[in-house]
Protein backbone atom coordinates (compact mmCIF):
# COMPACT_ATOMS: atom_id res chain seq x y z
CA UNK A 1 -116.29 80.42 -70.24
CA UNK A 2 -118.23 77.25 -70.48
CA UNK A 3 -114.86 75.34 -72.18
CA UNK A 4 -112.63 76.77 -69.26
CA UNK A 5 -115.44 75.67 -66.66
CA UNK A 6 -114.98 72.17 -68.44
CA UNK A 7 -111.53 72.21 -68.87
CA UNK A 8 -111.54 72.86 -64.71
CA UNK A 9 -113.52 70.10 -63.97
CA UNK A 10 -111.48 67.54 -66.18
CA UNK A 11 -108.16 68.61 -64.20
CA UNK A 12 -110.61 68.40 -60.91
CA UNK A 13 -111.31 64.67 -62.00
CA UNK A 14 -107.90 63.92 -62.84
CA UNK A 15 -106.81 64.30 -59.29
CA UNK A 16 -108.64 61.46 -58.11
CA UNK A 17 -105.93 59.42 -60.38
CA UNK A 18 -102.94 61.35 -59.66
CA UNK A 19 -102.96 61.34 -55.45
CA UNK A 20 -105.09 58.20 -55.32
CA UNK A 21 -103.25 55.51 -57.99
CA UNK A 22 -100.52 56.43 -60.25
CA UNK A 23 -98.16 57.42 -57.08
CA UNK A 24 -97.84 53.28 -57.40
CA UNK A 25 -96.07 53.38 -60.49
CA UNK A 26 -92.98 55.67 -59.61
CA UNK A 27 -92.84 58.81 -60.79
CA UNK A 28 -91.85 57.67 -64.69
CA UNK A 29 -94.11 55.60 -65.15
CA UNK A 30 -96.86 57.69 -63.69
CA UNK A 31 -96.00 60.90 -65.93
CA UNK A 32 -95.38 58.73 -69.03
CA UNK A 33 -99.38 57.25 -68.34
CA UNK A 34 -100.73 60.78 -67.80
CA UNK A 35 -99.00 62.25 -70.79
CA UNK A 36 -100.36 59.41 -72.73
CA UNK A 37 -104.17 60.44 -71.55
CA UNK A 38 -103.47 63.91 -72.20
CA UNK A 39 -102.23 63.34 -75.34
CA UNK A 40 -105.19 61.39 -76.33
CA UNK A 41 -107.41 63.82 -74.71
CA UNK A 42 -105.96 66.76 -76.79
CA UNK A 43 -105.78 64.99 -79.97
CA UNK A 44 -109.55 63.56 -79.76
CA UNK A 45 -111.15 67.02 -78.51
CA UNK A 46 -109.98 69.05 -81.11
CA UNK A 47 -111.68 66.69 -83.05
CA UNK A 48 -115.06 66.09 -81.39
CA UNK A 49 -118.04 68.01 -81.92
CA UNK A 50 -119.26 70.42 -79.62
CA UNK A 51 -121.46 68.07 -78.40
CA UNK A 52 -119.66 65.45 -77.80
CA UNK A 53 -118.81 61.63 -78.80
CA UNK A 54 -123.06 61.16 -78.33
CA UNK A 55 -123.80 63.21 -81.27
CA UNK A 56 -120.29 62.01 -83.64
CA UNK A 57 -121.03 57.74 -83.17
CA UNK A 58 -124.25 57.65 -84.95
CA UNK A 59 -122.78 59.60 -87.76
CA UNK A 60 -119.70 57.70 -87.61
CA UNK A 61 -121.25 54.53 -87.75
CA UNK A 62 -124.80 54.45 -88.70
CA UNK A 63 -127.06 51.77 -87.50
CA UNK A 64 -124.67 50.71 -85.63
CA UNK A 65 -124.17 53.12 -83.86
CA UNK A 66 -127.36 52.68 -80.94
CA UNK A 67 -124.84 49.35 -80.90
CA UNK A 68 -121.65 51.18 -80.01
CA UNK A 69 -123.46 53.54 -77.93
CA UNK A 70 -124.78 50.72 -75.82
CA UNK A 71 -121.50 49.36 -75.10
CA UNK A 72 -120.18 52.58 -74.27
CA UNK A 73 -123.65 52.54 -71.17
CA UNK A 74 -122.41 49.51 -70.19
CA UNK A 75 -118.97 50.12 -69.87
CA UNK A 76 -119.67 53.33 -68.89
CA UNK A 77 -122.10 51.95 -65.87
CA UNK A 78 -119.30 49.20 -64.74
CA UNK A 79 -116.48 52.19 -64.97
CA UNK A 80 -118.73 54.30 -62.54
CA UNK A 81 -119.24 51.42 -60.27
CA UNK A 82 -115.77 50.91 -59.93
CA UNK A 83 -114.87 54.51 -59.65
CA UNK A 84 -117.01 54.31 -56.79
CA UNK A 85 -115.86 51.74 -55.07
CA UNK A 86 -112.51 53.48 -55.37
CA UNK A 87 -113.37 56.42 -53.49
CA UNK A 88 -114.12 54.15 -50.68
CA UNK A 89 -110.59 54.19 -49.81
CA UNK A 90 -109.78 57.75 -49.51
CA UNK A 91 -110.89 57.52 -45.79
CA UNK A 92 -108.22 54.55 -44.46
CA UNK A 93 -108.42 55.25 -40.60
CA UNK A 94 -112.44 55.28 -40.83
CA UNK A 95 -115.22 52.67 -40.51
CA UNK A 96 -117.43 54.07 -43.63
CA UNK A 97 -117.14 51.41 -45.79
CA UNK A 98 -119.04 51.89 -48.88
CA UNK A 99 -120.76 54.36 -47.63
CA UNK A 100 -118.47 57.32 -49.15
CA UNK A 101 -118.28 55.72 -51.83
CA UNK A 102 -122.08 55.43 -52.54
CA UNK A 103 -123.10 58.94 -50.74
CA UNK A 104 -120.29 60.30 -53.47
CA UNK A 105 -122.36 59.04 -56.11
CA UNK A 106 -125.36 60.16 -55.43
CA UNK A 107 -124.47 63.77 -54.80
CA UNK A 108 -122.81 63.17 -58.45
CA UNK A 109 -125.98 61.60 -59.72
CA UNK A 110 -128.50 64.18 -58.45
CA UNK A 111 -125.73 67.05 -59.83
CA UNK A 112 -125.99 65.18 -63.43
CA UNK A 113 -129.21 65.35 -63.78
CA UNK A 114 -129.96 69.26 -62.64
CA UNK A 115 -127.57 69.33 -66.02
CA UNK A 116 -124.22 69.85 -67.42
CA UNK A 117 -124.56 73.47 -66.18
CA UNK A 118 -124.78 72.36 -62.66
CA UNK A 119 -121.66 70.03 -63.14
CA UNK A 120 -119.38 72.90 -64.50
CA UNK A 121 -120.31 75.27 -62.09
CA UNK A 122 -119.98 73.21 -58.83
CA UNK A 123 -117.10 71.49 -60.56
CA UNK A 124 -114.96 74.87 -61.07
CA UNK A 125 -115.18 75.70 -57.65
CA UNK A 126 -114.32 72.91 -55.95
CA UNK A 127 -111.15 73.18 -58.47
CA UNK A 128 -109.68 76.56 -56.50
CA UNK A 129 -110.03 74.10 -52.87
CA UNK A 130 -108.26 71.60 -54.65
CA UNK A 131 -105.66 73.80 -56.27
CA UNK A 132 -104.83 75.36 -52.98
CA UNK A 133 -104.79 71.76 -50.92
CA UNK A 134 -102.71 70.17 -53.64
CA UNK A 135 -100.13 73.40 -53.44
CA UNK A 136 -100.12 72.76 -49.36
CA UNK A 137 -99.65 68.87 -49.48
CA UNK A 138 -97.38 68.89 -52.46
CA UNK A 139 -95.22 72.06 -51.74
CA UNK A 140 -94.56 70.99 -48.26
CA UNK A 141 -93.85 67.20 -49.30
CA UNK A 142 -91.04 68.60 -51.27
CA UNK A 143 -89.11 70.29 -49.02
CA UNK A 144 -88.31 66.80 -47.60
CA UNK A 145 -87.74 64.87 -50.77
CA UNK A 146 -84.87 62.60 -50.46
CA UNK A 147 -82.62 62.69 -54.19
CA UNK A 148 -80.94 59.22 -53.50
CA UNK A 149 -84.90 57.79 -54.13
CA UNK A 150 -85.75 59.20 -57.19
CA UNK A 151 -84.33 57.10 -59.16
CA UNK A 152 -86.46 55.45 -62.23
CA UNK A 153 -87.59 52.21 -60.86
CA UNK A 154 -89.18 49.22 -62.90
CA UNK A 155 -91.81 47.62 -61.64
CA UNK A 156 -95.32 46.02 -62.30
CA UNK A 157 -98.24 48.13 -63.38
CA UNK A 158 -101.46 47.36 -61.61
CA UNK A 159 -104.37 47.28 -63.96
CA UNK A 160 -106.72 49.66 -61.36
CA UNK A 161 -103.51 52.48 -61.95
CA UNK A 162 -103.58 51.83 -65.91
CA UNK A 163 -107.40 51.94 -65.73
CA UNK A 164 -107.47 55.12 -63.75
CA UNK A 165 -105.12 57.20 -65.72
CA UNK A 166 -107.39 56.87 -69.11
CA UNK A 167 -110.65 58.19 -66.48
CA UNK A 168 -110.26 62.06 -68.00
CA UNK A 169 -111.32 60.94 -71.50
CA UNK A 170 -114.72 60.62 -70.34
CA UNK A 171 -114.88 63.97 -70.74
CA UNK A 172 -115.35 63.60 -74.32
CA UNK A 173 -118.91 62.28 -74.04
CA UNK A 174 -119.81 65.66 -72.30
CA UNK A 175 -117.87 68.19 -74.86
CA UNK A 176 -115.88 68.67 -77.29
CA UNK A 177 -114.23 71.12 -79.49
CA UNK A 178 -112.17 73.02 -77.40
CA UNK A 179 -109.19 74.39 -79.05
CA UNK A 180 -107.00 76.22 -76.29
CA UNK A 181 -106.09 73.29 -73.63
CA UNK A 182 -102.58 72.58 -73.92
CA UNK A 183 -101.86 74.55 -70.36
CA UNK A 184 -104.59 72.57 -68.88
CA UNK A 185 -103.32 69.12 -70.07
CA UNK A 186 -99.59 70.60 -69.08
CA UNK A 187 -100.82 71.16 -65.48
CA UNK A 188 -102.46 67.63 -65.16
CA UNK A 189 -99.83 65.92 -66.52
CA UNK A 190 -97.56 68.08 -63.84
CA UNK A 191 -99.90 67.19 -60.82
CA UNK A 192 -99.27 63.61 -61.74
CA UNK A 193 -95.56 63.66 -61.72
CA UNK A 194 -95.36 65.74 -58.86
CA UNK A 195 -97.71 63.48 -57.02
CA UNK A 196 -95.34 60.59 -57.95
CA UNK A 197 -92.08 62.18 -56.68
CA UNK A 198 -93.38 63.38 -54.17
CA UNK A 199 -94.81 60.08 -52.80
CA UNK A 200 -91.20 58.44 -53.51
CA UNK A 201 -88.77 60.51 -52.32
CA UNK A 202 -90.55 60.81 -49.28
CA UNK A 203 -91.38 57.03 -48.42
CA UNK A 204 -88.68 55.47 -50.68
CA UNK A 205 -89.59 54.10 -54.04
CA UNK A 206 -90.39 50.75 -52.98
CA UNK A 207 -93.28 51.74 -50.01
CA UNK A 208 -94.40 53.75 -52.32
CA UNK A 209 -95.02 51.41 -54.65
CA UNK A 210 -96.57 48.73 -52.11
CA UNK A 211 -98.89 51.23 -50.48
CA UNK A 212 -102.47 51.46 -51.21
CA UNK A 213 -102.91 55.07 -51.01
CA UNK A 214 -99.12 56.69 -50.92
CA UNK A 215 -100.14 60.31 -50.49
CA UNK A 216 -102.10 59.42 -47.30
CA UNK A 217 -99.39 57.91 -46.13
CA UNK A 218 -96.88 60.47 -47.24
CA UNK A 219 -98.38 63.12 -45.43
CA UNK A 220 -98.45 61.21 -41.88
CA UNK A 221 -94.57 62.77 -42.20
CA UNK A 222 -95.21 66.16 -43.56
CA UNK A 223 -93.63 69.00 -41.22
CA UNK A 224 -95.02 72.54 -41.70
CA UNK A 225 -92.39 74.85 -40.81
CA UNK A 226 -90.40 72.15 -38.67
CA UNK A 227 -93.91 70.84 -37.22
CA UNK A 228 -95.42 67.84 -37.34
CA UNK A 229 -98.75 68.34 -38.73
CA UNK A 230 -101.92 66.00 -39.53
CA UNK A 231 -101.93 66.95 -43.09
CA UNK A 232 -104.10 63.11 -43.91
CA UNK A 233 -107.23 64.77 -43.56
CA UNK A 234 -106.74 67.62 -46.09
CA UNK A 235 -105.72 64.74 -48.54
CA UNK A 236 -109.02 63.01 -48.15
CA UNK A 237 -110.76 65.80 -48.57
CA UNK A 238 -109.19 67.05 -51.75
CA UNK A 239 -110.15 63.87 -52.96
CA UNK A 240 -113.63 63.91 -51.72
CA UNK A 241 -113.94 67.26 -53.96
CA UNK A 242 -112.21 65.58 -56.69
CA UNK A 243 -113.99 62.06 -56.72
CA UNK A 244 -117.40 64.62 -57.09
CA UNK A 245 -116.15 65.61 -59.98
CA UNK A 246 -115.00 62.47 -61.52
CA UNK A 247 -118.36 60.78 -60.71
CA UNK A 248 -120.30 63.72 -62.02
CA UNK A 249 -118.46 63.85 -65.29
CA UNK A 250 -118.89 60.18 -65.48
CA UNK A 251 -122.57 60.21 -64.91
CA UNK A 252 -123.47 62.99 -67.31
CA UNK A 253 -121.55 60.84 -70.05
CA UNK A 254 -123.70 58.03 -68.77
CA UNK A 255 -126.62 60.44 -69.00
CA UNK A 256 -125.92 61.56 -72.74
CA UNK A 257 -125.54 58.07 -73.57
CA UNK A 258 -128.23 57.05 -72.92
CA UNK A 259 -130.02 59.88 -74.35
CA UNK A 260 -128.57 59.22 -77.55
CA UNK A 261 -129.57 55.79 -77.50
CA UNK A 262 -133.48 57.09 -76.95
CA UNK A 263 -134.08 57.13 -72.82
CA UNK A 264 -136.24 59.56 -72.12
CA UNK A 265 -136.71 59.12 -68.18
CA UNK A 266 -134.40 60.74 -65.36
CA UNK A 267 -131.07 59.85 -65.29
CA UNK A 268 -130.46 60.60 -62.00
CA UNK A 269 -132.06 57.40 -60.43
CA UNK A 270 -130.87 55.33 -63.31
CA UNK A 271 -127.40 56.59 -63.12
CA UNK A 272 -127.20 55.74 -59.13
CA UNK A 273 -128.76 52.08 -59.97
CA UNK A 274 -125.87 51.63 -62.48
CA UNK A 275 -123.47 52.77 -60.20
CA UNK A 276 -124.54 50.46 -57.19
CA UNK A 277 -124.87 47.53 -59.44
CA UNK A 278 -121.83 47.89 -60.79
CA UNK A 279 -120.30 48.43 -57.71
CA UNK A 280 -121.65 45.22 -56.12
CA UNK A 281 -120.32 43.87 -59.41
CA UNK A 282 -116.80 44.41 -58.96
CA UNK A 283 -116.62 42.45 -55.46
CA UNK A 284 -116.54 39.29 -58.40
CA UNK A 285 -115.24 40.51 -61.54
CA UNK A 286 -111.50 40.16 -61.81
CA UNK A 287 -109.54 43.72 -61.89
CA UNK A 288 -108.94 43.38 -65.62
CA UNK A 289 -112.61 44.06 -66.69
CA UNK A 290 -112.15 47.20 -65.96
CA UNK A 291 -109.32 47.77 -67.17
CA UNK A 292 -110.61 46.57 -70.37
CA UNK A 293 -113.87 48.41 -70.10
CA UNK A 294 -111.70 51.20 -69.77
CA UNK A 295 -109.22 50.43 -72.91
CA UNK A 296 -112.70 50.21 -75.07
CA UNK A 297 -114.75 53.24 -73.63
CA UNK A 298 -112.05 55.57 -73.22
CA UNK A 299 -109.04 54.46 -75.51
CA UNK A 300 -110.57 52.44 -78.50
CA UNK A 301 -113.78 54.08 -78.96
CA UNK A 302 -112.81 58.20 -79.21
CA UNK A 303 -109.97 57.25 -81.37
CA UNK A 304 -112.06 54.43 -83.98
CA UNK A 305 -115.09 57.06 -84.06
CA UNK A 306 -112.86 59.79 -84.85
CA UNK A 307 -110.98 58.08 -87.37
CA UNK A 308 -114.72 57.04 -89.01
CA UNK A 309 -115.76 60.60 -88.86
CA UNK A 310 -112.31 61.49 -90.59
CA UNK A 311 -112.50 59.13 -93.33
CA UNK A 312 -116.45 60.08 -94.49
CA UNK A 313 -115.67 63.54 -94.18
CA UNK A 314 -112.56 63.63 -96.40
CA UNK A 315 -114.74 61.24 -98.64
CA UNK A 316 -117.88 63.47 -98.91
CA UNK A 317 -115.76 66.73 -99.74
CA UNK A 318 -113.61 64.47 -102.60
CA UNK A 319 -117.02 63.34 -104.06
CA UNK A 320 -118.42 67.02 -104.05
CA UNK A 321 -115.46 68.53 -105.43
């Protein structure tokens, strides 16, 4: 129950990506980036502890590993921030400012701290609202898909979109361990692409590509049954349900961390400090810290530490046998 539950709020959390960034790329170029994640996501979870990357780093790497663990909390903090300050934009037309962005994370940090349990439950059923909006917006958008713009187009890839389709693998600092996900990483990989198209054969390739939030846009021209309908709001409020979910994955990783590294105190307030300073933060640091913050937390690390954990294993079964 508990890996399904988790495996819910992962494809919950992915949607923040898949309507908010990767409809940039085209369609190619957006599936090709979430197969990637999901790839990496399948291959490091069958390999991760129950427990999670927390409990494999300090066996992987020893004294070093309070090190690595630190520079996953900091990159882990500055990834929040900016994940954050992302979610600011899923409201265009209003004057909120920040303030979604900051009143998402702390609903997300008070839910991380009343415990993974808390996370998985409110997570998996804000994932049957979002499956039914993303059916609505998406089946709808594709009655009116246009097959002259679907065309693979080449283009450049903004470091936010690259950054943003690697934000699932946080999941591994929760759990791991779970064995039957390959219809789970199918269906993300599927909301992505679908997203994409969607986005570009109804705007044309190249708006879609130079719009900040395509989906918003795409469904100011969504008809219902030959009727114009405002279909925006539904959009930003599948994301609203979504970025919960992303931020409260991201803070319990944050959480178990820095539990691993020996903080005692509640992680709730320390999790919504991060947060804030990293989201003041990113008004100066160029776009490519993150990006890179991402690369190392969610790329570099899973795959070194599992490798580590690989290598001593195979080399404390050859020495006992």
């Amino acid at each position: 129950m508990r890996d399904r539950q988790l495996c819910a709020v992962t494809l919950a959390a992915a949607s923040v990506p898949a309507l908010l960034y990767l409809p940039r790329l085209g369609w190619v170029w957006a599936t090709a980036a979430a197969a990637i994640s999901a790839l990496l996501l399948g291959l490091c979870g069958r390999r991760c502890a129950p427990g999670g990357l927390t409990e494999v780093i300090p066996a992987a790497f020893g004294r070093a590993g309070r090190a690595v663990l630190a520079l996953v909390l900091l990159g882990g903090a500055l990834l929040l921030g900016g994940a954050a300050r992302a979610l600011c934009a899923i409201y265009p037309e209003s004057r909120g400012g920040p303030l979604t962005g900051l009143l998402l994370l702390l609903a997300a940090a008070y839910a991380a701290e009343r415990g993974e349990e808390t996370v998985l439950r409110s997570g998996a059923i804000l994932f049957f609202f979002l499956t039914a909006v993303e059916a609505v917006i998406l089946g709808f958008s594709a009655v009116q898909v246009r097959a002259a713009w679907l065309a693979p187009q080449t283009g450049r890839v903004p470091f936010a979109a690259m950054t943003a389709a690697l934000s699932p693998m946080a999941v591994l600092y929760v759990r791991g361990g779970a064995r039957r996900t390959g219809g789970w990483l199918a269906a993300g990989i599927g909301l992505c692409a679908a997203a994409a198209l969607c986005a570009a054969g109804t705007l044309s390739p190249r708006v879609a590509g130079e719009e900040a939030f395509a989906v918003y846009t795409m469904a100011k021209s969504v008809s219902v049954f030959g009727v114009m309908e405002r279909l925006e709001p539904v959009v930003s409020a599948a994301l609203t349900a979504g970025g919960f979910c992303l931020l409260s994955v991201l803070c319990l990783a944050n959480a178990k961390t820095a539990r691993a590294i020996g903080w005692k105190r509640r992680s709730g307030i320390g999790n919504f400090l991060l947060g804030c300073t990293a989201y003041l933060a990113g008004t100066v640091l160029p776009e490519g810290v993150q990006a890179l913050a991402a690369a190392i937390c969610w790329g570099i690390v899973p795959l070194v530490t599992l490798w580590v954990a690989s290598v001593k294993k195979l080399q404390k079964n050859q020495k006992n046998a």
